[in-house]
N, C-alpha and C. Protein backbone atom coordinates (compact mmCIF):
# COMPACT_ATOMS: atom_id res chain seq x y z
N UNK A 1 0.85 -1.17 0.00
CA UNK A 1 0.00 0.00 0.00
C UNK A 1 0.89 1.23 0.00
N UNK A 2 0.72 2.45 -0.52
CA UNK A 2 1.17 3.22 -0.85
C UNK A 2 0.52 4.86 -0.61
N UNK A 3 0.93 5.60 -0.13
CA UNK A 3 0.05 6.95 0.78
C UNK A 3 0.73 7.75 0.58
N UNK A 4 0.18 8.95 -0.75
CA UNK A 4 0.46 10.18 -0.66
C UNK A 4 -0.49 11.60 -0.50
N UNK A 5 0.31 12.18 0.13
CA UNK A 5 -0.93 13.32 0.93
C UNK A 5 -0.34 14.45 -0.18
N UNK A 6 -1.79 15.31 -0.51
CA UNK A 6 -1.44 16.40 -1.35
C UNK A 6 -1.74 17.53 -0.37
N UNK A 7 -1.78 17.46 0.81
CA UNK A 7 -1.86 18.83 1.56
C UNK A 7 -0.77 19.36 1.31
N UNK A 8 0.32 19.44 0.93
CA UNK A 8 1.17 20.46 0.31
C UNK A 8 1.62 20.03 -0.97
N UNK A 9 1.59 21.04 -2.10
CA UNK A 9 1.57 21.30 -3.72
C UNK A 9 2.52 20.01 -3.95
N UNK A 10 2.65 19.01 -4.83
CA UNK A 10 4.10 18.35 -5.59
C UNK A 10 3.42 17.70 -6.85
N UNK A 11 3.99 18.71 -7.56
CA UNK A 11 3.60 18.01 -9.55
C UNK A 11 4.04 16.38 -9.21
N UNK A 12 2.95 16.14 -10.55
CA UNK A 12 2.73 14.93 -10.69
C UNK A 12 4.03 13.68 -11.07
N UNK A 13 5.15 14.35 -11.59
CA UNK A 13 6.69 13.75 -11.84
C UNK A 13 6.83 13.51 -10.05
N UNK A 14 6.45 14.13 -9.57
CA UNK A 14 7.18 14.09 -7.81
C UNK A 14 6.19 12.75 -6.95
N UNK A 15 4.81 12.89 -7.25
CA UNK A 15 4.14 11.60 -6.61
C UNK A 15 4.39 10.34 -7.75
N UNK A 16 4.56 10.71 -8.91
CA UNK A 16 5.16 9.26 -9.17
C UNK A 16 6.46 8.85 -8.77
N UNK A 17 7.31 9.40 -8.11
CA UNK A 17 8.38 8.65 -7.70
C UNK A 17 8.31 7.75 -6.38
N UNK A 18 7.18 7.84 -6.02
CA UNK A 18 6.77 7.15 -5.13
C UNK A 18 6.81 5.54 -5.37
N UNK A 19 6.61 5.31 -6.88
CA UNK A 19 6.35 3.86 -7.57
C UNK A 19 8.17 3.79 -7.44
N UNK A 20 8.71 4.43 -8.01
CA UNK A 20 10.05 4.50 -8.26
C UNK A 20 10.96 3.85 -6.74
N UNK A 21 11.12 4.74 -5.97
CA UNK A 21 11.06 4.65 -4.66
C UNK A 21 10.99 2.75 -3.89
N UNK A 22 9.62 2.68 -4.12
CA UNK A 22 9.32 1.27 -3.70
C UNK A 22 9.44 0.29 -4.49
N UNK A 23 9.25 0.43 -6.00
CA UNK A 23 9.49 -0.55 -6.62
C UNK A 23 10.68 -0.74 -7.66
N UNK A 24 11.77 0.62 -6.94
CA UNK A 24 13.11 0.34 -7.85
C UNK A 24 13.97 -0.76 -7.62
N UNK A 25 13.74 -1.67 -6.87
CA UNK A 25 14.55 -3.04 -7.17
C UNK A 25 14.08 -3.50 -8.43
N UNK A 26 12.97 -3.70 -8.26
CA UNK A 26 11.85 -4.95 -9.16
C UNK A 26 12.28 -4.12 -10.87
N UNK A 27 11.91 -2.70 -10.40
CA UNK A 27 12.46 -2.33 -11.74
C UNK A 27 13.61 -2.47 -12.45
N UNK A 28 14.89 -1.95 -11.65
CA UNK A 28 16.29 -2.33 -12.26
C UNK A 28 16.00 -4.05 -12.23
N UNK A 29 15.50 -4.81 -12.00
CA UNK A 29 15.53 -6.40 -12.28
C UNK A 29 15.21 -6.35 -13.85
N UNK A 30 14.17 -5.24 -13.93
CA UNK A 30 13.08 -5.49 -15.36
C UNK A 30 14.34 -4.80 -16.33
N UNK A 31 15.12 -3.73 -16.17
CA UNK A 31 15.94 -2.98 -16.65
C UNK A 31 15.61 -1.38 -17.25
N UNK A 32 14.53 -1.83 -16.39
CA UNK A 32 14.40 0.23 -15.99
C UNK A 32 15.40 0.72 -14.98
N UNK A 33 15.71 1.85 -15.15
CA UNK A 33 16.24 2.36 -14.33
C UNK A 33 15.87 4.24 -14.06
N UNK A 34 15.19 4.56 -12.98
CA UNK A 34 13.71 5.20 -12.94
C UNK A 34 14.21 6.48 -12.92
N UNK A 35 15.47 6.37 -12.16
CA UNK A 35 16.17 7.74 -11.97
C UNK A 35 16.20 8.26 -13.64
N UNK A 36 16.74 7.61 -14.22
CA UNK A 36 17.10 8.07 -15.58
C UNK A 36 15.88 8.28 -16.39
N UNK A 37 14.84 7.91 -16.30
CA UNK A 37 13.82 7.93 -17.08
C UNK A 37 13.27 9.71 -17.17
N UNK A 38 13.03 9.97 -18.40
CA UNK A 38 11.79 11.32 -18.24
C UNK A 38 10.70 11.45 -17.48
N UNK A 39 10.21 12.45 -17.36
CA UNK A 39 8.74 12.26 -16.67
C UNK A 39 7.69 11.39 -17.14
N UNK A 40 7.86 11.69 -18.65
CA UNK A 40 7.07 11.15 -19.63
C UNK A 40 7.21 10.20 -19.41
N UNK A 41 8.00 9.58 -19.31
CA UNK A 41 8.16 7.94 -19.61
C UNK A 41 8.25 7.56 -18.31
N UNK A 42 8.44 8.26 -16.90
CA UNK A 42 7.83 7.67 -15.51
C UNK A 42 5.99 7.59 -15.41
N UNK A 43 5.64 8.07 -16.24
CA UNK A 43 3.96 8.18 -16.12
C UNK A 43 3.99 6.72 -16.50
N UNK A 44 4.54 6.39 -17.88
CA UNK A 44 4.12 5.40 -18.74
C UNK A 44 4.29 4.17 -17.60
N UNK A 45 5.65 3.99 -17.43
CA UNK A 45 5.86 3.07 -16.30
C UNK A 45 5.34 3.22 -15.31
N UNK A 46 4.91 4.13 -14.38
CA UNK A 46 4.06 3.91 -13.71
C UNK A 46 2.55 3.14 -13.78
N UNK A 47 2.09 3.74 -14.76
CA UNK A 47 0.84 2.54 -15.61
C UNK A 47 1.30 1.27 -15.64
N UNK A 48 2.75 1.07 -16.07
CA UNK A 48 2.55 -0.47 -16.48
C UNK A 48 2.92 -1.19 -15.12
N UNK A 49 3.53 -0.71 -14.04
CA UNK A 49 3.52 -1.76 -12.79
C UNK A 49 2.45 -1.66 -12.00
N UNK A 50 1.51 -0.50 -12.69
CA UNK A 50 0.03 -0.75 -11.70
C UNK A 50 -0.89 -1.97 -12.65
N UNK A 51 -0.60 -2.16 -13.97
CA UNK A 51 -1.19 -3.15 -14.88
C UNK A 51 -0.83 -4.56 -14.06
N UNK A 52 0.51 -4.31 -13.32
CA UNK A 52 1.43 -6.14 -13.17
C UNK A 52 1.28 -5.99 -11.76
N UNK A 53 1.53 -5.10 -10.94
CA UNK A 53 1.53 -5.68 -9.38
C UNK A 53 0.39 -5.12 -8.86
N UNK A 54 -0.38 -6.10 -7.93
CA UNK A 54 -1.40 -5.49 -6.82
C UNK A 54 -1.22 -4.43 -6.09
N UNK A 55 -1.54 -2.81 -5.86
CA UNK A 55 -1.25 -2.38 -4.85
C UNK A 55 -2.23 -1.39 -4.57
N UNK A 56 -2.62 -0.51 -3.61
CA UNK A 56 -3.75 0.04 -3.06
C UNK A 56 -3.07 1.39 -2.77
N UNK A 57 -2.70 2.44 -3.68
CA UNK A 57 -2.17 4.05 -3.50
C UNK A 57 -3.23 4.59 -2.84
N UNK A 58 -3.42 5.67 -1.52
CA UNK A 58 -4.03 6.20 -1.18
C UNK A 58 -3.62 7.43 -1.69
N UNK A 59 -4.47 8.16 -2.40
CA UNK A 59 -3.45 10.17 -2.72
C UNK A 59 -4.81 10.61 -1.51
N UNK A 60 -4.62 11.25 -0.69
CA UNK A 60 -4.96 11.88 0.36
C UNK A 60 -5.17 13.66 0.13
N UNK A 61 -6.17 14.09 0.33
CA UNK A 61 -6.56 15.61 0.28
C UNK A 61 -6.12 15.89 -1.62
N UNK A 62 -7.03 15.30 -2.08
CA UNK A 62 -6.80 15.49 -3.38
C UNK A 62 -7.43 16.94 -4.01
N UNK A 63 -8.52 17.08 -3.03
CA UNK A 63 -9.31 18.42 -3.51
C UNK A 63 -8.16 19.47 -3.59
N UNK A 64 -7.61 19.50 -2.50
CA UNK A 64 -6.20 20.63 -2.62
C UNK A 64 -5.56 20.80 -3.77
N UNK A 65 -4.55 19.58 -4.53
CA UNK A 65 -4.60 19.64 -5.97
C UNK A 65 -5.10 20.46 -7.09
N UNK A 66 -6.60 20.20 -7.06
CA UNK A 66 -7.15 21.08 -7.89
C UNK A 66 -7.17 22.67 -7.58
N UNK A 67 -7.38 23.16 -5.99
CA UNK A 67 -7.06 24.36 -5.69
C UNK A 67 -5.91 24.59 -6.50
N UNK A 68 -4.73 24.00 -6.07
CA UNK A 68 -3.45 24.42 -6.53
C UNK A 68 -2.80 24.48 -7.77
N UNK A 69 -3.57 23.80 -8.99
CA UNK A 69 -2.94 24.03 -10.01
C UNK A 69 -3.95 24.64 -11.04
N UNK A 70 -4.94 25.08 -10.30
CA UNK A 70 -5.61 26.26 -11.47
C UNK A 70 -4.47 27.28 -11.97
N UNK A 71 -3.65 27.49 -11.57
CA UNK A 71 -2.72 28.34 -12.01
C UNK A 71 -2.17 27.98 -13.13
N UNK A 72 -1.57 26.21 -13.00
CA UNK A 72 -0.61 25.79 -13.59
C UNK A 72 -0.97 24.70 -14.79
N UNK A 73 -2.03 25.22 -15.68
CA UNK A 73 -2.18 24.32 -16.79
C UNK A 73 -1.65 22.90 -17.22
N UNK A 74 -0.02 23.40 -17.73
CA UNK A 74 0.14 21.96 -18.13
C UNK A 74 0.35 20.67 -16.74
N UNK A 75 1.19 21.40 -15.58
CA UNK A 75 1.06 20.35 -14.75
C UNK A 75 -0.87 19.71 -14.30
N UNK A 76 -1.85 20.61 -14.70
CA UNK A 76 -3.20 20.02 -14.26
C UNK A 76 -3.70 19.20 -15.39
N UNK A 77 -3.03 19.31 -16.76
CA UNK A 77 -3.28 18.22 -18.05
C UNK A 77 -2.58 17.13 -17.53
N UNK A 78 -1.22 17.04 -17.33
CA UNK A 78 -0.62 15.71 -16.77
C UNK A 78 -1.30 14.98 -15.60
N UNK A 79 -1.55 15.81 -14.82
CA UNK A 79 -2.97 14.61 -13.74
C UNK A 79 -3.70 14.44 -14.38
N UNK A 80 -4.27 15.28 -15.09
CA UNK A 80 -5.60 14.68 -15.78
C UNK A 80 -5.20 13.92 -16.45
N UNK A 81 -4.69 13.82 -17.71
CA UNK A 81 -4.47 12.62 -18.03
C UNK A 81 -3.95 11.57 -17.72
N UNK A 82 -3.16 11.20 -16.26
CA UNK A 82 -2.80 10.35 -15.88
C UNK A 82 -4.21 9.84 -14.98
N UNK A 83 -4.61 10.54 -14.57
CA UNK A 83 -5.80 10.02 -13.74
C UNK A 83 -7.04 9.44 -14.94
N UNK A 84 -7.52 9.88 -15.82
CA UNK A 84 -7.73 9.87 -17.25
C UNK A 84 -7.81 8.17 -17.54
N UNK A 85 -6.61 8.22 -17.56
CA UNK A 85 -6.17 6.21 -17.90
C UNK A 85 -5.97 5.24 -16.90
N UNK A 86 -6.02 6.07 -15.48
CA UNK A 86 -6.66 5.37 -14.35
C UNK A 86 -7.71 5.03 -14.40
N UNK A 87 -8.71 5.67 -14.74
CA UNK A 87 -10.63 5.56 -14.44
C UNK A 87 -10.88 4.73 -15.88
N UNK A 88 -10.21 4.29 -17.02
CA UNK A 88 -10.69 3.68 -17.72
C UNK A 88 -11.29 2.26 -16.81
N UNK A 89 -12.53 2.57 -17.06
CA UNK A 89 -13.30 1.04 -16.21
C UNK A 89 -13.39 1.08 -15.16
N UNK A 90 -12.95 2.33 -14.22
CA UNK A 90 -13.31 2.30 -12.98
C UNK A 90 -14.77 2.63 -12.25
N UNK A 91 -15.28 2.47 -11.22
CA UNK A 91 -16.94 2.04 -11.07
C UNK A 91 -16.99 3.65 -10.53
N UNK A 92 -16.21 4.27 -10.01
CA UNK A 92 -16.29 5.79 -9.12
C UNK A 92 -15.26 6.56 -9.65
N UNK A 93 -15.91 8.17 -8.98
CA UNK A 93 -15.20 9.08 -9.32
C UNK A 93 -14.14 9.31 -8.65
N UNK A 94 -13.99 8.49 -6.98
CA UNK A 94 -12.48 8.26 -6.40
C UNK A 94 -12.00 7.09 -5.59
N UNK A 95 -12.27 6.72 -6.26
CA UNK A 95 -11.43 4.87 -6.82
C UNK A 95 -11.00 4.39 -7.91
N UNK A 96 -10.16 4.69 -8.69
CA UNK A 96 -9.97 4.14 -10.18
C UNK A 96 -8.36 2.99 -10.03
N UNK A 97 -8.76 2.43 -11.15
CA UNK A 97 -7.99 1.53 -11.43
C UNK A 97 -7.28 1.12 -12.64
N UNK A 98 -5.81 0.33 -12.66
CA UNK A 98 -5.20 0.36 -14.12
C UNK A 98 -4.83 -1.17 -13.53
N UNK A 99 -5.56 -2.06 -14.56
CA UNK A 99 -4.79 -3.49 -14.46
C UNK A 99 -5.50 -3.66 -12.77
N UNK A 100 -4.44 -4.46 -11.98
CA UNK A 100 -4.52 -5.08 -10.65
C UNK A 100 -4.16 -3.76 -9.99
N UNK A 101 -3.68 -2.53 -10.04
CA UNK A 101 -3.40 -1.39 -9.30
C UNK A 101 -4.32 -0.30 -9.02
N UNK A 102 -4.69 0.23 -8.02
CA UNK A 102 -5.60 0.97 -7.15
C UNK A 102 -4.89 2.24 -6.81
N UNK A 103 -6.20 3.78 -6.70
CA UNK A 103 -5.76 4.63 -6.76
C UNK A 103 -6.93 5.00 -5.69
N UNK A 104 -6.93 5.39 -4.39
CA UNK A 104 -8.18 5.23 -4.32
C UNK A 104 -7.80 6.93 -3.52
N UNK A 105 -8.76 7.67 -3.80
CA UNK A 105 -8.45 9.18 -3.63
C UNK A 105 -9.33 9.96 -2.57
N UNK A 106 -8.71 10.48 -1.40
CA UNK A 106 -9.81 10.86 -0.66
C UNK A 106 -9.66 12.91 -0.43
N UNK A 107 -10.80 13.43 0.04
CA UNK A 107 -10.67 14.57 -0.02
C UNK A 107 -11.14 14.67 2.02
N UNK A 108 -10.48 16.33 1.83
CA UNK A 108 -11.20 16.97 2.69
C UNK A 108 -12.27 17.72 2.97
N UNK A 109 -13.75 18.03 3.30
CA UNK A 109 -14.41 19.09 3.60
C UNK A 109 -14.07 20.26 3.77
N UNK A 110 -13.66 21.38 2.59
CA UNK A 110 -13.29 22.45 3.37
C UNK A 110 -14.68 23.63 3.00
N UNK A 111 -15.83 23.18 3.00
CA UNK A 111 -16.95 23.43 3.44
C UNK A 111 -17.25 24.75 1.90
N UNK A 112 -16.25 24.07 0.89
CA UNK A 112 -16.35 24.85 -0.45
C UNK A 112 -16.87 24.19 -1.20
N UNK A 113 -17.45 24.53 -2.31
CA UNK A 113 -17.51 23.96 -3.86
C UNK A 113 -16.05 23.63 -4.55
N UNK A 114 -16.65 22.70 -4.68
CA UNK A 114 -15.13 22.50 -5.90
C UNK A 114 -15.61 22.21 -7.50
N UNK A 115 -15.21 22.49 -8.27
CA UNK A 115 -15.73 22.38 -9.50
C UNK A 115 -14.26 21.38 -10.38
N UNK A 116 -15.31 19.88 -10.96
CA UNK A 116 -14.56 19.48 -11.71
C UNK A 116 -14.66 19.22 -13.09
């Protein structure tokens, strides 16, 4: 299981290193090597070890996120589209899934509208 909190700002290259992080053995086995990879191509891999291994990511205070990157366009296209190819087939708007890997996303009440 895997738990990242967005109560403070980190583009989306920064919570995927989280896969990196925990699953850089398994990767240098496969002959990735994550450090070296682009962002671009950490998204991709990130998809594909949520396709092959079981695991249950919590992203925590996700509503914050969206506060925070109305500013910042392209970093709010890269969640979106990474979240995007998460929800293919997923049953909810915060639980999605890729393959055997889980994203399951919780917010806080901060007694606002949020518009998505």
């Amino acid at each position: 299981m895997l738990f990242t909190s967005f109560e403070h700002y980190k583009p989306l290259a920064r919570v995927l290193d989280e896969i990196g992080r925990v699953f850089g053995e398994w990767l240098e086995k496969q002959g990735v090597h994550w450090l070296a990879l682009s962002d671009a191509r950490r998204r991709e891999v990130a998809h594909q070890v949520m396709e092959q291994i079981p695991l249950l990511w919590i992203w925590d205070n996700v509503v914050l996120v969206g506060q925070a990157l109305r500013d910042g366009l392209r970093t709010r296209a890269e969640v979106e589209a990474f979240v995007q190819r998460l929800r293919a087939g997923s049953v909810s708007q915060s639980c999605w899934h890729r393959g055997v890997g889980w994203v399951l996303s919780t917010t806080v009440n901060t007694g606002r509208a949020t518009a998505r």
